[in-house]
PDBML (XML) file of the C-alpha atoms, coordinates in Angstrom:
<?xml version="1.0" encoding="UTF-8" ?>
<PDBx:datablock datablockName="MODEL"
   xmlns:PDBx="http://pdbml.pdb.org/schema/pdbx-v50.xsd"
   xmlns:xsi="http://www.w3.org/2001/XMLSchema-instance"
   xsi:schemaLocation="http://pdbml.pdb.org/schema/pdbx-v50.xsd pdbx-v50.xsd">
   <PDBx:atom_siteCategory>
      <PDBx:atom_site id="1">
         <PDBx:B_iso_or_equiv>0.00</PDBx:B_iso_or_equiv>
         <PDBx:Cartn_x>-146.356</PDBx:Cartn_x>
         <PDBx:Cartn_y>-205.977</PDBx:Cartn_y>
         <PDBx:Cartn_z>92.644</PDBx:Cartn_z>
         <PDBx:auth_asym_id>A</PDBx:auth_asym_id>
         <PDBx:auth_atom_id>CA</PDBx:auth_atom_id>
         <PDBx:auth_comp_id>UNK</PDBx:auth_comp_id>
         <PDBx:auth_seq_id>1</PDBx:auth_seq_id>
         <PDBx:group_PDB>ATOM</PDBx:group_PDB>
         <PDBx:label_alt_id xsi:nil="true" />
         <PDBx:label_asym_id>A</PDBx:label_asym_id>
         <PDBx:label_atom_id>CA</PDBx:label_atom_id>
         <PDBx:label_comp_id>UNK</PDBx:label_comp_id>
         <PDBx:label_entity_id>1</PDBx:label_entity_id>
         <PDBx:label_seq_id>1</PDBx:label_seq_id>
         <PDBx:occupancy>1.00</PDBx:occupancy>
         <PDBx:pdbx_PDB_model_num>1</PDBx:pdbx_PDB_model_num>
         <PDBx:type_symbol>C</PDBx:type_symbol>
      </PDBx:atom_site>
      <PDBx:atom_site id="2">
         <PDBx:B_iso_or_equiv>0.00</PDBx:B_iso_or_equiv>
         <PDBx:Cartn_x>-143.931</PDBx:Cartn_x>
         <PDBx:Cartn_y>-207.462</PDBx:Cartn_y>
         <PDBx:Cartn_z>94.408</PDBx:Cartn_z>
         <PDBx:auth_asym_id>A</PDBx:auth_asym_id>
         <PDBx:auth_atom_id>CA</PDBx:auth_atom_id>
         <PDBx:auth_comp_id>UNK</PDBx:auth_comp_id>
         <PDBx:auth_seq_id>2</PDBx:auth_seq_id>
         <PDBx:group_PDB>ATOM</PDBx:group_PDB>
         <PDBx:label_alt_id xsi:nil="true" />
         <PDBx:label_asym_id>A</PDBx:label_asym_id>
         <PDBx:label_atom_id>CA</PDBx:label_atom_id>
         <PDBx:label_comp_id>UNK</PDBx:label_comp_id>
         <PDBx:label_entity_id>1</PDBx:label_entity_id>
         <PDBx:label_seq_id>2</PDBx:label_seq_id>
         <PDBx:occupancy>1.00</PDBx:occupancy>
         <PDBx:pdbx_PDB_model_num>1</PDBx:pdbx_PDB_model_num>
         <PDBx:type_symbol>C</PDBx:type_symbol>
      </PDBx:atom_site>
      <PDBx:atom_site id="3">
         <PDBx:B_iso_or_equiv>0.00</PDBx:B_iso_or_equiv>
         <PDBx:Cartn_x>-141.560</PDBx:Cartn_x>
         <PDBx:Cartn_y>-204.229</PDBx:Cartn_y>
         <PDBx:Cartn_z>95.121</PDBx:Cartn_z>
         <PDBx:auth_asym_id>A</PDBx:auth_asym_id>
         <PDBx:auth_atom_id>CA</PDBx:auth_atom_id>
         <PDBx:auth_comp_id>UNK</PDBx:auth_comp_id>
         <PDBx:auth_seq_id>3</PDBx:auth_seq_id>
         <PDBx:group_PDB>ATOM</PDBx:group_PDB>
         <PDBx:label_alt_id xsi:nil="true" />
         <PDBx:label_asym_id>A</PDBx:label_asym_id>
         <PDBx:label_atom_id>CA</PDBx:label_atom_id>
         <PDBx:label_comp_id>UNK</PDBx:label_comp_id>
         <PDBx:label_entity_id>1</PDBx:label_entity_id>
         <PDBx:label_seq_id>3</PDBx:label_seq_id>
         <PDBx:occupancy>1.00</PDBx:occupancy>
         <PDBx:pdbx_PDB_model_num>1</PDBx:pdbx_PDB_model_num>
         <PDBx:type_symbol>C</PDBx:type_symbol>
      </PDBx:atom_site>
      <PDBx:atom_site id="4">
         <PDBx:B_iso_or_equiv>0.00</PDBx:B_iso_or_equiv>
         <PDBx:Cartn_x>-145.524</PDBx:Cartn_x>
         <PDBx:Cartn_y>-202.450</PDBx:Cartn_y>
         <PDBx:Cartn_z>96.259</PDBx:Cartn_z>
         <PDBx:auth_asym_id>A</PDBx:auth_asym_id>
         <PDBx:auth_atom_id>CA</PDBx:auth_atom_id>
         <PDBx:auth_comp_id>UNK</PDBx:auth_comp_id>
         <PDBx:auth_seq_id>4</PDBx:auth_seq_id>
         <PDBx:group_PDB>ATOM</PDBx:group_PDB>
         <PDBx:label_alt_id xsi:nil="true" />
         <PDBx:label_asym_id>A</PDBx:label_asym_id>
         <PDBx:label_atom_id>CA</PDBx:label_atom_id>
         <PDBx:label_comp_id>UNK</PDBx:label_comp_id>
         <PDBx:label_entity_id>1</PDBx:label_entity_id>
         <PDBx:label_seq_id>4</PDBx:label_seq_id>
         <PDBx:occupancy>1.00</PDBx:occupancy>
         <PDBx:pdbx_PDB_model_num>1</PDBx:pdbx_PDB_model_num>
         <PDBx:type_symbol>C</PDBx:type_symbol>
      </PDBx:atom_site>
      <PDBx:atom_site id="5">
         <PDBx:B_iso_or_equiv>0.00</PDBx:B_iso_or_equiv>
         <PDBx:Cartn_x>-146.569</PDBx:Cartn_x>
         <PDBx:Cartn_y>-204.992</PDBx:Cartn_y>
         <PDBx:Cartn_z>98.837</PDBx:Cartn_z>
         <PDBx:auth_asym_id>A</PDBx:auth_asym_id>
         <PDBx:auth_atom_id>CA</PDBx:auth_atom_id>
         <PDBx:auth_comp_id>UNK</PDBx:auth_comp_id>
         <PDBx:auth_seq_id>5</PDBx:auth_seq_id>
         <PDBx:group_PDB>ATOM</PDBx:group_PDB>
         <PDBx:label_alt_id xsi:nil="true" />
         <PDBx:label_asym_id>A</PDBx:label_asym_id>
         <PDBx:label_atom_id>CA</PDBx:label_atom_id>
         <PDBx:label_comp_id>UNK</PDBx:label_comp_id>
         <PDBx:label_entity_id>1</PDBx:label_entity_id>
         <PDBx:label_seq_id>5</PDBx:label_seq_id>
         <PDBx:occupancy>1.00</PDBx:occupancy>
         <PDBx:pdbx_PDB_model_num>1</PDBx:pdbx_PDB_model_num>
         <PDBx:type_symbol>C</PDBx:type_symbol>
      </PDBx:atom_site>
      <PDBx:atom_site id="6">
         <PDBx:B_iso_or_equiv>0.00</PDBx:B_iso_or_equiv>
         <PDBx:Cartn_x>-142.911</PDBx:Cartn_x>
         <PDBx:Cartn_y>-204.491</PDBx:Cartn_y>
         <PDBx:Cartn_z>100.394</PDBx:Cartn_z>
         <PDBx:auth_asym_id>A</PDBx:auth_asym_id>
         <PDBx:auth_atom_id>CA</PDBx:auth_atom_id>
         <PDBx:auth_comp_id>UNK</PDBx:auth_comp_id>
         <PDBx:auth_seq_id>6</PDBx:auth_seq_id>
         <PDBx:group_PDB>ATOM</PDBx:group_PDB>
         <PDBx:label_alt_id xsi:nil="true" />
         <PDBx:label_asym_id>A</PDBx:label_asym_id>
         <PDBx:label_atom_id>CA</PDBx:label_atom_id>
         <PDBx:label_comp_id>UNK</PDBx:label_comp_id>
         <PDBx:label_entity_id>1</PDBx:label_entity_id>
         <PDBx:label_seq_id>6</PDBx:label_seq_id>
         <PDBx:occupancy>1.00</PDBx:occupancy>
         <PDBx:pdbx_PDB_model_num>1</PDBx:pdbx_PDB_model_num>
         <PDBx:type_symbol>C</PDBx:type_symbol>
      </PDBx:atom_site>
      <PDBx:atom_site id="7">
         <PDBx:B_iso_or_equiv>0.00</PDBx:B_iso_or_equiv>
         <PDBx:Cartn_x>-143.212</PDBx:Cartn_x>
         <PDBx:Cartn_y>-200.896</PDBx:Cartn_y>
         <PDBx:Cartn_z>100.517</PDBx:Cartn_z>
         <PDBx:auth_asym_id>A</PDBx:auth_asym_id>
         <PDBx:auth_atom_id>CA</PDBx:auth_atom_id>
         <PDBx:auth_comp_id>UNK</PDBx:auth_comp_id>
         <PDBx:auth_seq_id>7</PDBx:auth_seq_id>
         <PDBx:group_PDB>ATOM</PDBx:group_PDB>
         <PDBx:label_alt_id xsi:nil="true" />
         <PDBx:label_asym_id>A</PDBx:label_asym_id>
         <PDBx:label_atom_id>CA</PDBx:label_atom_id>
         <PDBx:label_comp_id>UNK</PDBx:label_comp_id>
         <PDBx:label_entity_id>1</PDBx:label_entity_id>
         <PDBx:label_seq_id>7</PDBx:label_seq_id>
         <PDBx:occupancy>1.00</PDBx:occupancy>
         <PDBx:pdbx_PDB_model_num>1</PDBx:pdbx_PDB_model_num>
         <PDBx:type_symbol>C</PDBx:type_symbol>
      </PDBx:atom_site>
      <PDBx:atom_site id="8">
         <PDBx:B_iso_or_equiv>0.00</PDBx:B_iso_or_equiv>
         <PDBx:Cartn_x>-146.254</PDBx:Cartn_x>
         <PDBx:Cartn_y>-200.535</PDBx:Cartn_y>
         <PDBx:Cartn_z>101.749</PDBx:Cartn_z>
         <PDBx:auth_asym_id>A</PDBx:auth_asym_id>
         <PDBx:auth_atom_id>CA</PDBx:auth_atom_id>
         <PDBx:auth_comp_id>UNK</PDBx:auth_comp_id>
         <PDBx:auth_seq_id>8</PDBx:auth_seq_id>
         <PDBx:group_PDB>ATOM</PDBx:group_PDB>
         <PDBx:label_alt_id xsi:nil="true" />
         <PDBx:label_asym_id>A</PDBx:label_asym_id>
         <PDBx:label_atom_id>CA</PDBx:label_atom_id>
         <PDBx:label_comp_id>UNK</PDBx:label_comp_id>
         <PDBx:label_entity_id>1</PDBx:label_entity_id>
         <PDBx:label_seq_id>8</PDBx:label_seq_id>
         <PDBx:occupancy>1.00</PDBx:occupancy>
         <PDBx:pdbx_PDB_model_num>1</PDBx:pdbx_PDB_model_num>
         <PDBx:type_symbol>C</PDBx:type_symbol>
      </PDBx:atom_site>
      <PDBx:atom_site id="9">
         <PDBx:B_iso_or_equiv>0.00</PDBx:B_iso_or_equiv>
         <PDBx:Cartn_x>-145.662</PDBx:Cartn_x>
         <PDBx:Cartn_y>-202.715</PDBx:Cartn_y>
         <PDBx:Cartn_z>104.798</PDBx:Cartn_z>
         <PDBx:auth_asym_id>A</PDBx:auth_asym_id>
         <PDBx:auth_atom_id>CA</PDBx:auth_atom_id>
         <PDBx:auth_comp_id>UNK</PDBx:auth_comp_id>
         <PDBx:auth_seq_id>9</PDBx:auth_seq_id>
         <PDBx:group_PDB>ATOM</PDBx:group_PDB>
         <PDBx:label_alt_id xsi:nil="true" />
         <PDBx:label_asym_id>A</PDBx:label_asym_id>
         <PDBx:label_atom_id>CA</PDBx:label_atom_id>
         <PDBx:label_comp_id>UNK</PDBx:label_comp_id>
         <PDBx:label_entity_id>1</PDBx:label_entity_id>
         <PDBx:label_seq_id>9</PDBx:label_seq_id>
         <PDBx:occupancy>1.00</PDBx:occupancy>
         <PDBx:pdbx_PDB_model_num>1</PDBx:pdbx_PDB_model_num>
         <PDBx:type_symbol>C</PDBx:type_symbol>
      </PDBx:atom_site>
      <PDBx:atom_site id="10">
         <PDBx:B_iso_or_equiv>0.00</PDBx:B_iso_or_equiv>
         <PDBx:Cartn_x>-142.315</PDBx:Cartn_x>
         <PDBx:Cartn_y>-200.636</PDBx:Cartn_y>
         <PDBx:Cartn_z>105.474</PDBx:Cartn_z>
         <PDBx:auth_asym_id>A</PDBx:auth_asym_id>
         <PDBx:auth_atom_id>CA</PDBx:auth_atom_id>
         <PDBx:auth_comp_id>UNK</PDBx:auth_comp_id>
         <PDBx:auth_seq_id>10</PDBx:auth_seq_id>
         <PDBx:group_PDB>ATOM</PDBx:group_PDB>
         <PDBx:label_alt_id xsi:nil="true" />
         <PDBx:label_asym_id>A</PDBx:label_asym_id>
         <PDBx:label_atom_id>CA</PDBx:label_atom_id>
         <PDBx:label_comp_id>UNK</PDBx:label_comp_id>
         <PDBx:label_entity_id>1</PDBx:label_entity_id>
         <PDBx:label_seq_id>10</PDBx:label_seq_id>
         <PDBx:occupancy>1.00</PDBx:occupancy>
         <PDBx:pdbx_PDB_model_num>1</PDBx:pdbx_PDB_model_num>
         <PDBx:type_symbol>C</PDBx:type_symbol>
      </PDBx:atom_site>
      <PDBx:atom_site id="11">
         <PDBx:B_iso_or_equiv>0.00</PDBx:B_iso_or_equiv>
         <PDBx:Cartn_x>-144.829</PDBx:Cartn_x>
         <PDBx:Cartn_y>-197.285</PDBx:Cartn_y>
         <PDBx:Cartn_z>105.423</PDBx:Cartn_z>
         <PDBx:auth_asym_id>A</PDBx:auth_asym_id>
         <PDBx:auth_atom_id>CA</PDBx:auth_atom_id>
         <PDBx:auth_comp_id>UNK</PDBx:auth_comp_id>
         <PDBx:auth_seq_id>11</PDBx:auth_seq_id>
         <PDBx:group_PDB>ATOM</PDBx:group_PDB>
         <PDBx:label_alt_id xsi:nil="true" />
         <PDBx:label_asym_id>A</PDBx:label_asym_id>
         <PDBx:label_atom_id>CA</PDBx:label_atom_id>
         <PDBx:label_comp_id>UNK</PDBx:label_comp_id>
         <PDBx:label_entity_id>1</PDBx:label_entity_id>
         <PDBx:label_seq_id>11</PDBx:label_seq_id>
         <PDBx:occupancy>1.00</PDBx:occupancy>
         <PDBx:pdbx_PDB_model_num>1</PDBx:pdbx_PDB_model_num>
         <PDBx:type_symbol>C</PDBx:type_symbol>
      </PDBx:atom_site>
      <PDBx:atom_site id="12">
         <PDBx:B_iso_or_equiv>0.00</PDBx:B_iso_or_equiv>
         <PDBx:Cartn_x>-147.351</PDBx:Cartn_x>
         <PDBx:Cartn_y>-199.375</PDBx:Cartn_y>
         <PDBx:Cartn_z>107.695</PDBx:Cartn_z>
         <PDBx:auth_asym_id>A</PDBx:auth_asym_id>
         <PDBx:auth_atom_id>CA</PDBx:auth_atom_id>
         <PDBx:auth_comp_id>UNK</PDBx:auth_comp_id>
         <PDBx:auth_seq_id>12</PDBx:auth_seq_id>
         <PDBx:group_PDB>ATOM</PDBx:group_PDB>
         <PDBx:label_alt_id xsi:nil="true" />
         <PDBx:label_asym_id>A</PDBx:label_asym_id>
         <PDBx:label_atom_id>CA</PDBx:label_atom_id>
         <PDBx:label_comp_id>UNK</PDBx:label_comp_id>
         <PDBx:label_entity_id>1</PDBx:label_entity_id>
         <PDBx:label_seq_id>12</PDBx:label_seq_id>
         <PDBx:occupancy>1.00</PDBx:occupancy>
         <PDBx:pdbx_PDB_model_num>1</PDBx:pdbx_PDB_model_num>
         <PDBx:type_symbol>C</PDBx:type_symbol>
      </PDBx:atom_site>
      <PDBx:atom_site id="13">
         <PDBx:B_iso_or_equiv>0.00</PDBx:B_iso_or_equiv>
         <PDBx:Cartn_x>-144.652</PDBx:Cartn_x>
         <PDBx:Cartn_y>-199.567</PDBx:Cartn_y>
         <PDBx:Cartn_z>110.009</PDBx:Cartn_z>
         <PDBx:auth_asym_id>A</PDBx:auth_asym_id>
         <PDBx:auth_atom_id>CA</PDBx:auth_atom_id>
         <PDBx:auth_comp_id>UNK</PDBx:auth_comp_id>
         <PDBx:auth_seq_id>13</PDBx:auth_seq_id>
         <PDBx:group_PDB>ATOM</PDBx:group_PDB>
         <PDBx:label_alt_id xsi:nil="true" />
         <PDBx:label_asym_id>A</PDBx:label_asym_id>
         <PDBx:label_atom_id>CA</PDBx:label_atom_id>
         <PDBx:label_comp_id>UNK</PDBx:label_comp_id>
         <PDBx:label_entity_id>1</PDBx:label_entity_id>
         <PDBx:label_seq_id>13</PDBx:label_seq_id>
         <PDBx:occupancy>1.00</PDBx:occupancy>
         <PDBx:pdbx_PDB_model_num>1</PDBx:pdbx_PDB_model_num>
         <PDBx:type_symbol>C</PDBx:type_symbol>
      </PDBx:atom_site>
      <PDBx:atom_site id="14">
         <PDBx:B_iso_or_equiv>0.00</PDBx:B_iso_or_equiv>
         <PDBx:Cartn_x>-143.734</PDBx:Cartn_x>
         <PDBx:Cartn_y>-195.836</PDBx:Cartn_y>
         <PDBx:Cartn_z>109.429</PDBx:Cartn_z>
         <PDBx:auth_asym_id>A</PDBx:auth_asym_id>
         <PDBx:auth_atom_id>CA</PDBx:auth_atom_id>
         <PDBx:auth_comp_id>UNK</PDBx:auth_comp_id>
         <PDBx:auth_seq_id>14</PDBx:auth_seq_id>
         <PDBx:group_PDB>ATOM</PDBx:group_PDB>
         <PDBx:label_alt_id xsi:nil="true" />
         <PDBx:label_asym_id>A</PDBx:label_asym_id>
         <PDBx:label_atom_id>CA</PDBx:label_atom_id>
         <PDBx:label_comp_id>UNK</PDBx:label_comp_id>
         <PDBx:label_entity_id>1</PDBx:label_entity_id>
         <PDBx:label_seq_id>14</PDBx:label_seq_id>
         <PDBx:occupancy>1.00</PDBx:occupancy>
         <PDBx:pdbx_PDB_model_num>1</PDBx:pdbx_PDB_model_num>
         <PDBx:type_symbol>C</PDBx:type_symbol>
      </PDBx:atom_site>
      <PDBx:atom_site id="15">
         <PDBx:B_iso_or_equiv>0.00</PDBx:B_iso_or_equiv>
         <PDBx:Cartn_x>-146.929</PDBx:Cartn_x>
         <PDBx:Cartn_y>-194.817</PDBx:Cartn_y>
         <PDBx:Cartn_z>109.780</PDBx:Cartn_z>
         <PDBx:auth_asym_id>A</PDBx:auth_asym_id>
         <PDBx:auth_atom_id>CA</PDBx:auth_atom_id>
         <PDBx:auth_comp_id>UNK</PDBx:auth_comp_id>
         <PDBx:auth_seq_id>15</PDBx:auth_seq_id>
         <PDBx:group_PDB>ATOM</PDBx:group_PDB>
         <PDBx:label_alt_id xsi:nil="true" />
         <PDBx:label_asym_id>A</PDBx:label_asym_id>
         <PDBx:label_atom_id>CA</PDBx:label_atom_id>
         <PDBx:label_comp_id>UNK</PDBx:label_comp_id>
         <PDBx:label_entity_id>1</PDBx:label_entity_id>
         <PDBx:label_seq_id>15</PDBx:label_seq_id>
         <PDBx:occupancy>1.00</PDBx:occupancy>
         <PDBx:pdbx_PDB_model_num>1</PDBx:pdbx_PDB_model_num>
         <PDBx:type_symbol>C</PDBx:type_symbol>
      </PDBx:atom_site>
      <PDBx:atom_site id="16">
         <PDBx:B_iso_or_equiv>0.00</PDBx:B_iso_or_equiv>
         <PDBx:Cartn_x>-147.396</PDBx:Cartn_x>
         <PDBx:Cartn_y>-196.215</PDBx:Cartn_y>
         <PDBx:Cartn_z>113.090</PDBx:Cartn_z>
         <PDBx:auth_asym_id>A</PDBx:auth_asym_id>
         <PDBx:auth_atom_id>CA</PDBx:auth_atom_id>
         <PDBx:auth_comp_id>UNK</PDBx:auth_comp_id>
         <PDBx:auth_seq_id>16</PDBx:auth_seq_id>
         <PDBx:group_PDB>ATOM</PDBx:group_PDB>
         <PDBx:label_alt_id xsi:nil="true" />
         <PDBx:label_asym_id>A</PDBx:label_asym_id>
         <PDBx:label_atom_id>CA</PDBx:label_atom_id>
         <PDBx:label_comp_id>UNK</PDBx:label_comp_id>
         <PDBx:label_entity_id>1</PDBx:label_entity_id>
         <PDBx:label_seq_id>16</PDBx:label_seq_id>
         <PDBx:occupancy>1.00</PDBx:occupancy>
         <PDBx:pdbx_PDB_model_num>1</PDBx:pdbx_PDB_model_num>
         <PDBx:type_symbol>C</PDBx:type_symbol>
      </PDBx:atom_site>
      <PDBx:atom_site id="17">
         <PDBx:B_iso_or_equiv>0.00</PDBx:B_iso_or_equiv>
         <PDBx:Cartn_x>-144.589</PDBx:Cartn_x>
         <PDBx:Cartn_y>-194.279</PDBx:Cartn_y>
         <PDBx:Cartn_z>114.585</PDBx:Cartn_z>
         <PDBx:auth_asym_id>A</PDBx:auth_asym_id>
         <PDBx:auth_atom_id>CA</PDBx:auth_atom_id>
         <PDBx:auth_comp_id>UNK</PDBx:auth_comp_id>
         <PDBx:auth_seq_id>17</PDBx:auth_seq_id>
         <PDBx:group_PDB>ATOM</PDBx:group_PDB>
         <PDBx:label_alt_id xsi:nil="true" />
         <PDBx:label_asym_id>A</PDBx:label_asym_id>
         <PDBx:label_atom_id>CA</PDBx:label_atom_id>
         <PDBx:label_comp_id>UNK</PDBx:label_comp_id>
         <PDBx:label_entity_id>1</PDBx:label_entity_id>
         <PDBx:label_seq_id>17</PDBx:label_seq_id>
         <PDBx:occupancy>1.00</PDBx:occupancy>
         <PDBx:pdbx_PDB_model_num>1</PDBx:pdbx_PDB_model_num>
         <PDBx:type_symbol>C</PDBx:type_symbol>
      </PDBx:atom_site>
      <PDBx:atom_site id="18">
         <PDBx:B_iso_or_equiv>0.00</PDBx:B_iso_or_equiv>
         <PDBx:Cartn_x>-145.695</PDBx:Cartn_x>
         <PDBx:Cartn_y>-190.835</PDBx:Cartn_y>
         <PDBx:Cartn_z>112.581</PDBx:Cartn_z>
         <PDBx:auth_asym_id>A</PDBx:auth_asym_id>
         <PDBx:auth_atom_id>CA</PDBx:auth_atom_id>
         <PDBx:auth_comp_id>UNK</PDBx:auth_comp_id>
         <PDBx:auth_seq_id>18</PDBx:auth_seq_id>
         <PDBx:group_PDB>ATOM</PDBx:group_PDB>
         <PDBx:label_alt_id xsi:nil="true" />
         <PDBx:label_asym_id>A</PDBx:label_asym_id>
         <PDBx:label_atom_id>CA</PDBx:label_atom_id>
         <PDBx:label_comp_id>UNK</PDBx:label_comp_id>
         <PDBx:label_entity_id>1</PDBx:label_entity_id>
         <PDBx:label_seq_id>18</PDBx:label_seq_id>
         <PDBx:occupancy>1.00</PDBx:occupancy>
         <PDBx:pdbx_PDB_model_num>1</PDBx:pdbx_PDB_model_num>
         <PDBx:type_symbol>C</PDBx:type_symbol>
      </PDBx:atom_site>
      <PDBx:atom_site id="19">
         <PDBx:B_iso_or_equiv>0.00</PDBx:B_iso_or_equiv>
         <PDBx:Cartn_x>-148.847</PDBx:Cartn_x>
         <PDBx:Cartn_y>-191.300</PDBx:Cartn_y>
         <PDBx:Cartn_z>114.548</PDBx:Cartn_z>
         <PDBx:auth_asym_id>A</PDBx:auth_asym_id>
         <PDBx:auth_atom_id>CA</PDBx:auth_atom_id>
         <PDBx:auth_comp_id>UNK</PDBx:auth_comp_id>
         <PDBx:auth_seq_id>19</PDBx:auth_seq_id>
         <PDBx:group_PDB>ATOM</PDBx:group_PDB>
         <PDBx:label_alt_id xsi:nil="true" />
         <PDBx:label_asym_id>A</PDBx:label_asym_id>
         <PDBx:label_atom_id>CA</PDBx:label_atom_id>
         <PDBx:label_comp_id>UNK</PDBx:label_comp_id>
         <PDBx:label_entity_id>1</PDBx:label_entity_id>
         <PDBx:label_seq_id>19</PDBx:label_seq_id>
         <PDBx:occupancy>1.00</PDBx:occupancy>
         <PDBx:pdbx_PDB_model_num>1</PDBx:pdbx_PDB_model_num>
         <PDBx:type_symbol>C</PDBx:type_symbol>
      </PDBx:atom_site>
      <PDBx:atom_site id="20">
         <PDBx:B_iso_or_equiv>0.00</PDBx:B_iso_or_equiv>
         <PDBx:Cartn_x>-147.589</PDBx:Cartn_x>
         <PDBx:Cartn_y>-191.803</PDBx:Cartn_y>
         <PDBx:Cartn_z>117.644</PDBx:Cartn_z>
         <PDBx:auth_asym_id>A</PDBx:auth_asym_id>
         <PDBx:auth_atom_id>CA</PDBx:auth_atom_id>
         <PDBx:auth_comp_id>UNK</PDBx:auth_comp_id>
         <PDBx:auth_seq_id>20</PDBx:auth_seq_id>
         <PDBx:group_PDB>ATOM</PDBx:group_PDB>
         <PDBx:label_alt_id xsi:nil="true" />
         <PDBx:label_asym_id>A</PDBx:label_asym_id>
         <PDBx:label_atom_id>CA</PDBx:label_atom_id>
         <PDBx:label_comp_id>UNK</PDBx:label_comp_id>
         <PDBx:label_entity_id>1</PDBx:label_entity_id>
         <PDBx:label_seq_id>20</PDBx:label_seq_id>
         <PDBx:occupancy>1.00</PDBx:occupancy>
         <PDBx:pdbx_PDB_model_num>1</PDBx:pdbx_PDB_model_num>
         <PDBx:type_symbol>C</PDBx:type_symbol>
      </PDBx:atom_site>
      <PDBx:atom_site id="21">
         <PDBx:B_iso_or_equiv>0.00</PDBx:B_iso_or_equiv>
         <PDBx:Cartn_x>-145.173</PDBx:Cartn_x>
         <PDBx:Cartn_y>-188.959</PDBx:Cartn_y>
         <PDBx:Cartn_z>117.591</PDBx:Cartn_z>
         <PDBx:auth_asym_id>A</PDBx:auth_asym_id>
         <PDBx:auth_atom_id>CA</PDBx:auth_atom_id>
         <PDBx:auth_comp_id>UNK</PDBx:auth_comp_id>
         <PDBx:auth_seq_id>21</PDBx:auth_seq_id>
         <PDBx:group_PDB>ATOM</PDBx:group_PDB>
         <PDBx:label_alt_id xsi:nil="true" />
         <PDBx:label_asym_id>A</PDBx:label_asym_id>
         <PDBx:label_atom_id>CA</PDBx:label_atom_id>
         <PDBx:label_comp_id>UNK</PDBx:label_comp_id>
         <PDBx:label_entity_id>1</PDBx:label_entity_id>
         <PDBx:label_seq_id>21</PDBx:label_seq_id>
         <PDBx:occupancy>1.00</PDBx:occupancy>
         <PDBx:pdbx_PDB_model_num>1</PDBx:pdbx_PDB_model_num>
         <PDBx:type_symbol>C</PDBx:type_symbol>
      </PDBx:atom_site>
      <PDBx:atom_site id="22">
         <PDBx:B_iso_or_equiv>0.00</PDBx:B_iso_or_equiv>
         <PDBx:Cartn_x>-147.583</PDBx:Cartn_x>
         <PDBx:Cartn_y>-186.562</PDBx:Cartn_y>
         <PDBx:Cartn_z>116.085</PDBx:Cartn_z>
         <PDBx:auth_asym_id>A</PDBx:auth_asym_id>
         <PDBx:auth_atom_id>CA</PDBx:auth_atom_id>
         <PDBx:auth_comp_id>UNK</PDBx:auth_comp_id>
         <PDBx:auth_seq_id>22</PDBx:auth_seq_id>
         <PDBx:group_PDB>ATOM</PDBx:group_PDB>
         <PDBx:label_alt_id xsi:nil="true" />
         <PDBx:label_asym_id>A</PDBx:label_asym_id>
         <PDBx:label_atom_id>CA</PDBx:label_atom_id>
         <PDBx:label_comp_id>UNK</PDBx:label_comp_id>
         <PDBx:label_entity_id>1</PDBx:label_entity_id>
         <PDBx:label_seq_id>22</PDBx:label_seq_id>
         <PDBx:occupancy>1.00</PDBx:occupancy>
         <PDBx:pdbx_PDB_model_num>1</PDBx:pdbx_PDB_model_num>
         <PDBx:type_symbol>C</PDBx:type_symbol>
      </PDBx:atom_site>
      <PDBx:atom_site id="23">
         <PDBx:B_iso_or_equiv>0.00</PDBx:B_iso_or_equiv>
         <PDBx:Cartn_x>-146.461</PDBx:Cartn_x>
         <PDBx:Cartn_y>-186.079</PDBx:Cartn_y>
         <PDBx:Cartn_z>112.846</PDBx:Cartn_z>
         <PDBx:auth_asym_id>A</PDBx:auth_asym_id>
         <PDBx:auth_atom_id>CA</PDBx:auth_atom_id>
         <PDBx:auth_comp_id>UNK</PDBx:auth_comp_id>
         <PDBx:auth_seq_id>23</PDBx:auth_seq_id>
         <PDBx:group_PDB>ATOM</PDBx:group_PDB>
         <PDBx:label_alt_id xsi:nil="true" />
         <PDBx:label_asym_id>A</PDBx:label_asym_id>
         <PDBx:label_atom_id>CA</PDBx:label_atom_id>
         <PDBx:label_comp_id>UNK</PDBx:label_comp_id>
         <PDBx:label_entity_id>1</PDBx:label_entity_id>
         <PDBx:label_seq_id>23</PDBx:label_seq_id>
         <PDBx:occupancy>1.00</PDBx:occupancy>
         <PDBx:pdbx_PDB_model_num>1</PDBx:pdbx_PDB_model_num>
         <PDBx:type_symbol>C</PDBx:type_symbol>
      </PDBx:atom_site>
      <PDBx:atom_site id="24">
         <PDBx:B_iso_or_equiv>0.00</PDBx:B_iso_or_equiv>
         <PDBx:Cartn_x>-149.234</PDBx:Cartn_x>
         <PDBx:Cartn_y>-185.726</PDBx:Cartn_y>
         <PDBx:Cartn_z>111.481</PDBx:Cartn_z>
         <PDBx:auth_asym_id>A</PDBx:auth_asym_id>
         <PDBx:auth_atom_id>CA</PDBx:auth_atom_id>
         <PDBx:auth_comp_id>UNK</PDBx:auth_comp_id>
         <PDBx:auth_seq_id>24</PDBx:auth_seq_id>
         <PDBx:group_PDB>ATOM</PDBx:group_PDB>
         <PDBx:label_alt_id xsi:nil="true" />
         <PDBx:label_asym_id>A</PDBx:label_asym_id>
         <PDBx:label_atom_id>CA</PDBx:label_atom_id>
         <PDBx:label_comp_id>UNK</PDBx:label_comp_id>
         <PDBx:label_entity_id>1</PDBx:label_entity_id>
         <PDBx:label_seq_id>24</PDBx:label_seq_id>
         <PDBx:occupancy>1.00</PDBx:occupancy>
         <PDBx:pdbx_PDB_model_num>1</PDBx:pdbx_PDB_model_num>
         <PDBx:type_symbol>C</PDBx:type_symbol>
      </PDBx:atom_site>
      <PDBx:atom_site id="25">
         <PDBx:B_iso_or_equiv>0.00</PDBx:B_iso_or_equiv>
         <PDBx:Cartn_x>-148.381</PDBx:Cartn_x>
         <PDBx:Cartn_y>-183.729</PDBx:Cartn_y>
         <PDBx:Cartn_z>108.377</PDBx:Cartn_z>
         <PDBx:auth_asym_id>A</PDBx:auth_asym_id>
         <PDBx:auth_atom_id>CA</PDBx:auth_atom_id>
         <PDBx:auth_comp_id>UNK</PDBx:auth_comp_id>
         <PDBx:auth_seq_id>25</PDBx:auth_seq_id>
         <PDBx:group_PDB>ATOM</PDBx:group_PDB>
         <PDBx:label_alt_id xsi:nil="true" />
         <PDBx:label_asym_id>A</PDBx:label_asym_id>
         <PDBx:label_atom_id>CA</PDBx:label_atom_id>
         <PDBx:label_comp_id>UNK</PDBx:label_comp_id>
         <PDBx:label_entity_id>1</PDBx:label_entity_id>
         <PDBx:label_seq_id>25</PDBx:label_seq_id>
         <PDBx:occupancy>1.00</PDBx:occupancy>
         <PDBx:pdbx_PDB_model_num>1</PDBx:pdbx_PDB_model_num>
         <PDBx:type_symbol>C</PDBx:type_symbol>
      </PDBx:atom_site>
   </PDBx:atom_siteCategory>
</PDBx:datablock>
């Protein structure tokens, strides 16, 4: 639980900057 809630708000953060560079793959 604990170890998913953290990782998934360091991917939120990734996915931000995927988007805004394009990567969309």
């Amino acid at each position: 639980n604990v170890s998913g809630l953290l990782g998934t708000a360091s991917l939120g953060i990734i996915f931000y900057h995927l988007w805004l560079q394009k990567e969309y793959y």
